[in-house]
Protein backbone atom coordinates (compact mmCIF):
# COMPACT_ATOMS: atom_id res chain seq x y z
CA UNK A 1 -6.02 63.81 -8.19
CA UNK A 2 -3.19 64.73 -10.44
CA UNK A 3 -4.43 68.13 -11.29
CA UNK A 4 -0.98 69.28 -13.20
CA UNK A 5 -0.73 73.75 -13.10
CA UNK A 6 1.89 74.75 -15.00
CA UNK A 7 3.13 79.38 -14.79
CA UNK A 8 3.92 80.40 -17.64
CA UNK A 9 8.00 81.35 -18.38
CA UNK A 10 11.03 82.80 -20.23
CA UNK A 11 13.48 80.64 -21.49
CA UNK A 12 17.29 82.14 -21.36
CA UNK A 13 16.94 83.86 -24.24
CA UNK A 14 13.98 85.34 -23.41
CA UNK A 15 11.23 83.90 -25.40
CA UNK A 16 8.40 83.21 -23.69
CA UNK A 17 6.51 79.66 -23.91
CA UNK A 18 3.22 78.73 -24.05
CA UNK A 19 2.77 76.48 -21.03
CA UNK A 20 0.11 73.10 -20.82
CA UNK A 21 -2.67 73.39 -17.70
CA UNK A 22 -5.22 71.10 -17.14
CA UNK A 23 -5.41 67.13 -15.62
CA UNK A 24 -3.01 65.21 -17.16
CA UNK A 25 -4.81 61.63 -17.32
CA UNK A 26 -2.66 59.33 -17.44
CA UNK A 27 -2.19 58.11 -13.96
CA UNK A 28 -6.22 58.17 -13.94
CA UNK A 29 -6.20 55.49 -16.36
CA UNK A 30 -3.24 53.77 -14.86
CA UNK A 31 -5.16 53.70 -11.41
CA UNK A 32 -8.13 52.91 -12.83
CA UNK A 33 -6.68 49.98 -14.55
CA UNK A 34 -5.51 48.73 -10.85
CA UNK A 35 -8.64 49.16 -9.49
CA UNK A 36 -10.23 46.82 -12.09
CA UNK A 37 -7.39 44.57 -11.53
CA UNK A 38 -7.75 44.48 -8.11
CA UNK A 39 -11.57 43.41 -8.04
CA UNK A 40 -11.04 40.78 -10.65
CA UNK A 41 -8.28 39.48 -7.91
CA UNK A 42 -10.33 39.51 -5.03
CA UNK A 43 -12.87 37.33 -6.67
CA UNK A 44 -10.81 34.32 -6.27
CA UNK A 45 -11.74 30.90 -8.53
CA UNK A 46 -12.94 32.51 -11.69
CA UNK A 47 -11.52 32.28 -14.83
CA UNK A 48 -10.43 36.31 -15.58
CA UNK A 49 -8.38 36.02 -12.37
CA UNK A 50 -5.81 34.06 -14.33
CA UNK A 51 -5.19 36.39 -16.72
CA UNK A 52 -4.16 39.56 -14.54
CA UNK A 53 -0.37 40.16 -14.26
CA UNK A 54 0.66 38.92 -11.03
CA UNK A 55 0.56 35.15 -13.07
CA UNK A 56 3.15 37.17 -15.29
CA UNK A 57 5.39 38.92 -12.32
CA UNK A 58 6.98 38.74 -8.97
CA UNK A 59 4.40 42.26 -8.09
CA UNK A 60 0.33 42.64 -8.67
CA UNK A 61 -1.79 45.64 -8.80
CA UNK A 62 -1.32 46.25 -5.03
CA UNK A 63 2.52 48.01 -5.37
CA UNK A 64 1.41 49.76 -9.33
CA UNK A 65 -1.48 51.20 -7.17
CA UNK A 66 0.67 52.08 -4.26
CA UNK A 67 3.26 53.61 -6.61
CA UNK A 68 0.69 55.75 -8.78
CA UNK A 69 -0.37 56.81 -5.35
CA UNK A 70 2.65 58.30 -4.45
CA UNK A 71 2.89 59.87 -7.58
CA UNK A 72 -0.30 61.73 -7.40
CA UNK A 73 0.10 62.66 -4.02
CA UNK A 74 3.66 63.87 -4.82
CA UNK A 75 2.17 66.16 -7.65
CA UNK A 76 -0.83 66.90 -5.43
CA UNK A 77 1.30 68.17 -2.35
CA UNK A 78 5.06 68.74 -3.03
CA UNK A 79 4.46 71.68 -4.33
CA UNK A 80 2.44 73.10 -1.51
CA UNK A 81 4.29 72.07 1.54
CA UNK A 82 5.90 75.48 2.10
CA UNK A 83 6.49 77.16 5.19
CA UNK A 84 3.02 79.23 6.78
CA UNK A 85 1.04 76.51 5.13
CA UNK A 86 2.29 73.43 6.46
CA UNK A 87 0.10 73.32 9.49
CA UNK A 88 -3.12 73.92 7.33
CA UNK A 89 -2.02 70.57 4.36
CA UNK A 90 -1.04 68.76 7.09
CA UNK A 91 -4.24 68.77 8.81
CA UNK A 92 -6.03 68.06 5.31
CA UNK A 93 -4.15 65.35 4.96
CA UNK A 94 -4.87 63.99 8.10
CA UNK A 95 -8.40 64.53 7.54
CA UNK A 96 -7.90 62.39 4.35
CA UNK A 97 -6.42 59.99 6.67
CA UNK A 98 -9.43 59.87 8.81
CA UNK A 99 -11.46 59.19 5.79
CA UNK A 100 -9.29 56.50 5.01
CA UNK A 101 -9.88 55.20 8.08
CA UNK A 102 -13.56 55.52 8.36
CA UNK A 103 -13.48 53.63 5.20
CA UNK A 104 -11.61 50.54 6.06
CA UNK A 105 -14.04 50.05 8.83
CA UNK A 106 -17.30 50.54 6.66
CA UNK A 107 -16.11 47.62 4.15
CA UNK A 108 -14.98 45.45 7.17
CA UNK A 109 -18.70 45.86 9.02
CA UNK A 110 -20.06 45.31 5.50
CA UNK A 111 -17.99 42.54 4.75
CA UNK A 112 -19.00 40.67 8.28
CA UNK A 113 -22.89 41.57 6.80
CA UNK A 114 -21.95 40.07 3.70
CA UNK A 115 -20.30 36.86 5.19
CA UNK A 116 -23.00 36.25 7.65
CA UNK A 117 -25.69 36.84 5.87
CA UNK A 118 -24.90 34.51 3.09
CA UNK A 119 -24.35 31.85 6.14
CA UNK A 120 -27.61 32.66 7.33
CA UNK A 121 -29.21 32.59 4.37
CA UNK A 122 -28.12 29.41 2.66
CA UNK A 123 -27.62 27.93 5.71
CA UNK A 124 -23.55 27.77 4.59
CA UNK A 125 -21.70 28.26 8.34
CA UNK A 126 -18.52 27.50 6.77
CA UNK A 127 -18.89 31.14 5.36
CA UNK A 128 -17.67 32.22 8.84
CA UNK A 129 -14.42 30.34 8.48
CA UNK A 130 -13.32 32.48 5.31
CA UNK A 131 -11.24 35.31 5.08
CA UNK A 132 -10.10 35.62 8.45
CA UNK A 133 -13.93 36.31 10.24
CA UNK A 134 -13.90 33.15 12.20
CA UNK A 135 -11.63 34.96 16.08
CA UNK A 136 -14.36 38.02 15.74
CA UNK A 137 -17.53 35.72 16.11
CA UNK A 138 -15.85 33.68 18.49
CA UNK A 139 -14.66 36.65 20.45
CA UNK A 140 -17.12 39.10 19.47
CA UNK A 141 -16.68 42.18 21.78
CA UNK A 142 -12.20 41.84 21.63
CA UNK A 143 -12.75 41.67 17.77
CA UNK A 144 -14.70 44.53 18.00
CA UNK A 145 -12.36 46.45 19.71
CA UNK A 146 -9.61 44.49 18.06
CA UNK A 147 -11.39 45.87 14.46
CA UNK A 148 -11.82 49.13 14.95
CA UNK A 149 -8.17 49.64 16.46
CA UNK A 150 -6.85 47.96 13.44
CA UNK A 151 -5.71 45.06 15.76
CA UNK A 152 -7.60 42.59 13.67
CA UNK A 153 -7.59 42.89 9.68
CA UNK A 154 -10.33 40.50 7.51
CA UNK A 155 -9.16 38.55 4.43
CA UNK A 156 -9.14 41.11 1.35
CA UNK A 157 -10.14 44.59 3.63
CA UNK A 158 -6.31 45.76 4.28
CA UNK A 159 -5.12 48.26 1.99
CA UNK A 160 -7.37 50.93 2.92
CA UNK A 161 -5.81 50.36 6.26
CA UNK A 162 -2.36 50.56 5.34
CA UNK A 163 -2.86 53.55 3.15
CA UNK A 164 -4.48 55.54 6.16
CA UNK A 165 -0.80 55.15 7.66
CA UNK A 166 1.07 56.48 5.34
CA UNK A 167 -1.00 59.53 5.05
CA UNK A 168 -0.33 60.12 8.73
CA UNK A 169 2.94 59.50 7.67
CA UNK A 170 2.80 61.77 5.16
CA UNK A 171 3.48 65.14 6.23
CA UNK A 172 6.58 64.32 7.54
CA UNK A 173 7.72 62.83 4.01
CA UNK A 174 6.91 65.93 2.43
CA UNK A 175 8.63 67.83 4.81
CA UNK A 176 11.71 65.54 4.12
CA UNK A 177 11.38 66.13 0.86
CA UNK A 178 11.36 70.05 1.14
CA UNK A 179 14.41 70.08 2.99
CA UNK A 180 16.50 67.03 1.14
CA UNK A 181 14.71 64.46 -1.05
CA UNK A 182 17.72 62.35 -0.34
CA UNK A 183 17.22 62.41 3.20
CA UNK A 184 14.06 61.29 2.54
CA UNK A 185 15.00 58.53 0.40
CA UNK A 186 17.77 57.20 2.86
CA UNK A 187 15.45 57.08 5.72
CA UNK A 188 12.64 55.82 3.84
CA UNK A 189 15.21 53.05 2.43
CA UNK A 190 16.46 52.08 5.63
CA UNK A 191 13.06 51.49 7.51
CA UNK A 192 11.60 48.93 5.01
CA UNK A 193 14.97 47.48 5.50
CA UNK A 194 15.02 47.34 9.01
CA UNK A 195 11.13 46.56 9.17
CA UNK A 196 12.64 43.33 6.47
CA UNK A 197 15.09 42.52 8.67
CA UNK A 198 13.38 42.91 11.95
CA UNK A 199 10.22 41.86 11.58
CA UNK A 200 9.13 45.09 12.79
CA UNK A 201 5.17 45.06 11.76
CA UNK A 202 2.08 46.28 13.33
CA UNK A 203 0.41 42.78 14.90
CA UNK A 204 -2.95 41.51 15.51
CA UNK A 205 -4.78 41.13 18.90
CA UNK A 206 -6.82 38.05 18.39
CA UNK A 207 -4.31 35.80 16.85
CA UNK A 208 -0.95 35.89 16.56
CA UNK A 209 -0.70 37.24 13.02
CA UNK A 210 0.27 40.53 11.64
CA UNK A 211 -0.94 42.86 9.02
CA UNK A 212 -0.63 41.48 5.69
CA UNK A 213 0.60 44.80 4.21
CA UNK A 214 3.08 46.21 6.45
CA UNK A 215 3.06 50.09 6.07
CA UNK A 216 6.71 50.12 7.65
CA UNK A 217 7.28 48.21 4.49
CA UNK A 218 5.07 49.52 1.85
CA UNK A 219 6.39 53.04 2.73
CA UNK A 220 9.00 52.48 0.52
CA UNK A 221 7.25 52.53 -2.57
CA UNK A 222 4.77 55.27 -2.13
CA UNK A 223 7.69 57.62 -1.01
CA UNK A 224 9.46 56.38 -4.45
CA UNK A 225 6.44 57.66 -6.19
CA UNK A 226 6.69 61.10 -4.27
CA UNK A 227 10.14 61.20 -5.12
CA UNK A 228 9.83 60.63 -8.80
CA UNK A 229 7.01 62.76 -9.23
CA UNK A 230 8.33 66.09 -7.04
CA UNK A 231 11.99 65.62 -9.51
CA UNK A 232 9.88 65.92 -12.48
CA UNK A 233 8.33 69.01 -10.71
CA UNK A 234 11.38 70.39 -10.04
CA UNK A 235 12.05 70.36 -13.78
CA UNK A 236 14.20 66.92 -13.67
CA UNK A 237 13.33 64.04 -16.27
CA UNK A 238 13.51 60.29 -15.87
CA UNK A 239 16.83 58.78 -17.30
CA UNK A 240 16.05 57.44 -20.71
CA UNK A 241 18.40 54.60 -21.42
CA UNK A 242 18.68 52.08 -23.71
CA UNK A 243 20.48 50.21 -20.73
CA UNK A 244 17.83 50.77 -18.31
CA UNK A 245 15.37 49.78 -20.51
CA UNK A 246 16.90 46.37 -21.41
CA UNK A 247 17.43 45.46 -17.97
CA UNK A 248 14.08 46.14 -17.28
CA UNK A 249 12.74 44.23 -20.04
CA UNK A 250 15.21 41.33 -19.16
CA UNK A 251 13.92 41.66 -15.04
CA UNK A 252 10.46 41.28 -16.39
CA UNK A 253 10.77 38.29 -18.85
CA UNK A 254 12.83 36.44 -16.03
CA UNK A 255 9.65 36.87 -13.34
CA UNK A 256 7.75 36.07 -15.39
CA UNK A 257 9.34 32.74 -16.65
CA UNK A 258 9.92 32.26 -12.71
CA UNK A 259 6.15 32.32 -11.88
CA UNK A 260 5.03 30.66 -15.02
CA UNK A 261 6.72 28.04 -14.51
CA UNK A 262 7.21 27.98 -10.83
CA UNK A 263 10.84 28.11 -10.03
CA UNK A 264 9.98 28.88 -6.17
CA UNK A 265 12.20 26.04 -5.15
CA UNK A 266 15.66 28.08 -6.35
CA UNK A 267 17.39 29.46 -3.78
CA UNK A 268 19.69 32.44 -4.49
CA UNK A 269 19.78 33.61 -1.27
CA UNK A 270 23.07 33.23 -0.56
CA UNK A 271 22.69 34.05 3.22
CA UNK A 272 21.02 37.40 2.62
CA UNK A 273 17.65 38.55 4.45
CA UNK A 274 14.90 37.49 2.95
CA UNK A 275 13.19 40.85 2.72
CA UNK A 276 16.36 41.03 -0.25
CA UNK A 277 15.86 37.54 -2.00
CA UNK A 278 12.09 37.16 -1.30
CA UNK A 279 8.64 37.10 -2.65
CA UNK A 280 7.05 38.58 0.79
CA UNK A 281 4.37 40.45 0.03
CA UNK A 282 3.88 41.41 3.68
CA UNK A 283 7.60 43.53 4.14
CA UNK A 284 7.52 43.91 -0.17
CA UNK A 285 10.40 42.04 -0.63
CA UNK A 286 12.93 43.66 -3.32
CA UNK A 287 12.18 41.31 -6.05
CA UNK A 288 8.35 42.36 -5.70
CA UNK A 289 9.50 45.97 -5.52
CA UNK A 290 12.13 46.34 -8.40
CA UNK A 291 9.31 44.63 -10.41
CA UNK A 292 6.57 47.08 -9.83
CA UNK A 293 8.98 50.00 -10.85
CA UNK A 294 10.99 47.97 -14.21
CA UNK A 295 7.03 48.17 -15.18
CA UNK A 296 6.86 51.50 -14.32
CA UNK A 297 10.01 52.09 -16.07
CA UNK A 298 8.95 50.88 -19.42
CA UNK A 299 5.37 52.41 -19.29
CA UNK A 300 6.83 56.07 -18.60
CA UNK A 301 9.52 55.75 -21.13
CA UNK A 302 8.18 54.19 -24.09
CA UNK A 303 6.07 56.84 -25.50
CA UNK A 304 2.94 54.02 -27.31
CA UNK A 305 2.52 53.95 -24.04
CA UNK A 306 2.03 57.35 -22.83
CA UNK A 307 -0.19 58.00 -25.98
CA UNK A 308 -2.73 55.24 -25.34
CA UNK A 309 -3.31 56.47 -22.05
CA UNK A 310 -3.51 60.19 -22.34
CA UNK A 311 -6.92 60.69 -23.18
CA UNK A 312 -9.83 62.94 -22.96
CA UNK A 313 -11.32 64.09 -19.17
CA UNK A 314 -14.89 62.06 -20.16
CA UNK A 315 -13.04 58.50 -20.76
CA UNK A 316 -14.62 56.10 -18.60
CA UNK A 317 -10.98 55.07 -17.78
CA UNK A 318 -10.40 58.31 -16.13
CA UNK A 319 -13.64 58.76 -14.45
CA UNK A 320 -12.77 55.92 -12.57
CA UNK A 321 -9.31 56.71 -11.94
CA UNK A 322 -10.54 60.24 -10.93
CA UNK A 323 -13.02 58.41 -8.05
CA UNK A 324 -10.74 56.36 -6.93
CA UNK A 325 -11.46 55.83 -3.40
CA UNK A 326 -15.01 55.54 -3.76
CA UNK A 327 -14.83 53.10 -7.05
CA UNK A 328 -12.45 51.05 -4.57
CA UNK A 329 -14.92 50.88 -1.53
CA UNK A 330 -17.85 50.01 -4.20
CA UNK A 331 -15.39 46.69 -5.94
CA UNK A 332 -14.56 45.38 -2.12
CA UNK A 333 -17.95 45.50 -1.55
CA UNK A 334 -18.28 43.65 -4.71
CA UNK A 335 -15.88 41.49 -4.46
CA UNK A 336 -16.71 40.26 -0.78
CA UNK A 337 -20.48 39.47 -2.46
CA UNK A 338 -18.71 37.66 -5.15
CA UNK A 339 -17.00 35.31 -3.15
CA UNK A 340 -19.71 34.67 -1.28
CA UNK A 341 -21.25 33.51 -4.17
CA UNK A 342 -18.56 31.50 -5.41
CA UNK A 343 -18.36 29.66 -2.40
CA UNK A 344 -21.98 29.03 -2.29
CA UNK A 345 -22.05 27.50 -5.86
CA UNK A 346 -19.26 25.41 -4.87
CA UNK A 347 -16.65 27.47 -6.71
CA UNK A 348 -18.58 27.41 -10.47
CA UNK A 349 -16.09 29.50 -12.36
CA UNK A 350 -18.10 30.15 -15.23
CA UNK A 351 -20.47 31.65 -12.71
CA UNK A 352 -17.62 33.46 -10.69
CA UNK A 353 -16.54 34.78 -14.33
CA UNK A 354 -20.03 36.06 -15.46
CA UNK A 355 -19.85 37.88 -12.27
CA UNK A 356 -16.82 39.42 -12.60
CA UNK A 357 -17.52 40.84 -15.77
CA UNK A 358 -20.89 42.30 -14.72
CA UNK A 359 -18.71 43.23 -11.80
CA UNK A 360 -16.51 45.47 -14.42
CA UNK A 361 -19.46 46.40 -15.84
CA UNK A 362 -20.73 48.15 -12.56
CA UNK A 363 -17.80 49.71 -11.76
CA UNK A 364 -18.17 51.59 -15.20
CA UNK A 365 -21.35 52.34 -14.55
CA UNK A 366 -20.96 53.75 -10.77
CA UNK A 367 -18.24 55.98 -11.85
CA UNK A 368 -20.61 57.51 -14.50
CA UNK A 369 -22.89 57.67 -11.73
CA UNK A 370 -20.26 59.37 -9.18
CA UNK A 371 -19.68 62.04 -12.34
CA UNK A 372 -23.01 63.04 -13.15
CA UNK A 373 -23.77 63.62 -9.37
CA UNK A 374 -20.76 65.63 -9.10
CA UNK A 375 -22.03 67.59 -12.22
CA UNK A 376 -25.75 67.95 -10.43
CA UNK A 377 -24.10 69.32 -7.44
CA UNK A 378 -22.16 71.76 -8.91
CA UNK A 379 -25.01 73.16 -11.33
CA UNK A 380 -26.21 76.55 -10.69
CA UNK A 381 -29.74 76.93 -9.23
CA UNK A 382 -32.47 77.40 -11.35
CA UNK A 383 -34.10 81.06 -11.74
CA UNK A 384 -37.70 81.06 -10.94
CA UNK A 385 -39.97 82.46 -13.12
């Protein structure tokens, strides 16, 4: 998605430069490495889950994938949201929105299939008490309506959800940031702070729960990313500071001291909103969200890092990264089969583990899949004799 195209220039003096085009692939792997994360996470009870960083942080791969989002989708569209062809990108992003959308229903319906068939099956009825599937079957045609509204959310099946709102949210960022990216900032800023303060959240219509990732919240981040990524567009750099770097080093080694050893009970809120002195993962409290971006920090300005992950177009890394919606629909899937499983061998982890690797295996295996088909579809006809 981050398909970097670069005009050629004179510098002051001149001299003309030899300018870089092609994919740049290092969000690819990034994302892809989120995506992995992710699945492993939604497989609750097995032994890899345990070693994914939200054990080591206040943040998990939820916010990194938010924030590499807005950073493709910053180098994707800032650059085209110009006047006579804002009409045409916003409607294509509103058809990405829709597809968004059609998605987050498919893995819901599949996940009820999922659920109730492995009740039916092995006779396990308790199945329909997990992940928040229990208010549809008991009111079948309001959860209906209630699902595909987005009034009702199941266990595991909301990002999708929340990311189809910010694209319809989208085209007014972008035109924010056309006109004054700290505009855009400020208001962005101040509605995850009101939507902290106020509780202001989209709700559910069959209990009385919300959404479990607040896109008045999450907003936030993924404009961040947009902002970051149209700067560096615009010819700006990130700041690279000694001083910023040591804080975020420091911010990272406390978390993760904090969750390691569980300091939940130590209250330094002095009085201040919780959506400030937090761990809300619902209104992305600031402690979850200066975490994501000190690890952002660090892995865009230590350069190891940027070497290890700028790699070839054919690393398996980046072909999942580069399917990225699909590869996601294919590990919920996955992961909703998973726990089923789990929960029918009364939580074994060592079977819940040997799943989750196979599990990783697949989703290498899919995105080779998703590449050669893309290759097949693309290859010119064959001549006849």
């Amino acid at each position: 998605m981050l398909q970097k195209t670069f005009e050629g220039g004179n510098d002051q003096r001149g001299v003309a430069h030899p300018v870089p085009t092609g994919r740049d692939t290092r969000l690819d792997v990034f994302r892809a490495l989120c995506l992995l994360t992710i699945f492993v996470n939604h497989v609750p009870g097995q032994y890899l889950e345990y070693l994914t960083h939200k054990n080591f942080g206040f943040s998990d791969s939820a916010e990194a994938f938010v924030l590499i989002s807005g950073l493709s989708v910053g180098a994707a569209y800032s650059g085209k949201f110009l006047a006579g062809g804002r009409l045409a990108l916003t409607l294509k992003i509103w058809r990405r929105a829709l597809a968004l959308y059609v998605a987050h229903i498919m893995t819901s319906v599949v996940t009820l299939a999922i659920f109730a068939g492995g009740a039916l099956y092995f006779g396990r009825q308790e199945l329909i008490g997990e992940i928040n599937i229990r208010p549809i079957v008991e009111q079948t045609e309001q959860g209906i309506v209630a699902m595909v509204l987005l009034g009702h959310q199941l266990g595991y099946n909301n990002i999708l959800s929340m990311y189809a709102v910010l694209f319809l949210l989208l085209p007014g960022f972008l035109w924010l940031n056309a006109v004054r990216p700290r505009l855009l900032f400020a208001f962005s800023a101040t509605l995850w702070l009101a939507a902290g303060c106020f509780k202001m959240v989209p709700y559910n219509f069959l209990d009385d729960g919300y959404w479990f990732l607040n896109p008045w919240s999450w907003q936030f981040l993924f404009v961040i990313g947009i902002l970051c990524m149209s700067h560096v567009r615009r010819g700006g750099s990130l700041p690279r500071s000694p001083w910023l770097l040591g804080i975020s080093v420091a911010y990272l080694a406390i978390s993760a001291f904090w969750v390691l050893f569980s300091w939940w009970n130590i209250d330094l809120s002095f009085g201040l909103p919780a959506v400030l002195t937090g761990f809300d993962k619902t209104f992305l409290s600031l402690t979850r969200l200066l975490h994501v971006l000190a690890l952002a920090y660090i892995l865009a300005t230590v350069p190891v890092f940027s070497r290890l992950t700028r790699v070839g177009s054919n690393h398996p890394l980046v072909m999942i990264g580069r399917h990225s919606l699909a590869v996601f629909i294919f590990g919920t899937i996955l992961a909703m089969a998973g726990q089923v499983l789990l929960l029918v061998t009364d939580r074994d982890r060592i079977i819940g583990t040997i799943f989750v690797i196979g599990g990783i295996g697949l989703h290498f295996a899919y995105a080779y899949y998703l590449e050669w088909l893309k290759e097949v579809s693309v290859a010119p006809p064959l001549k006849a004799a």
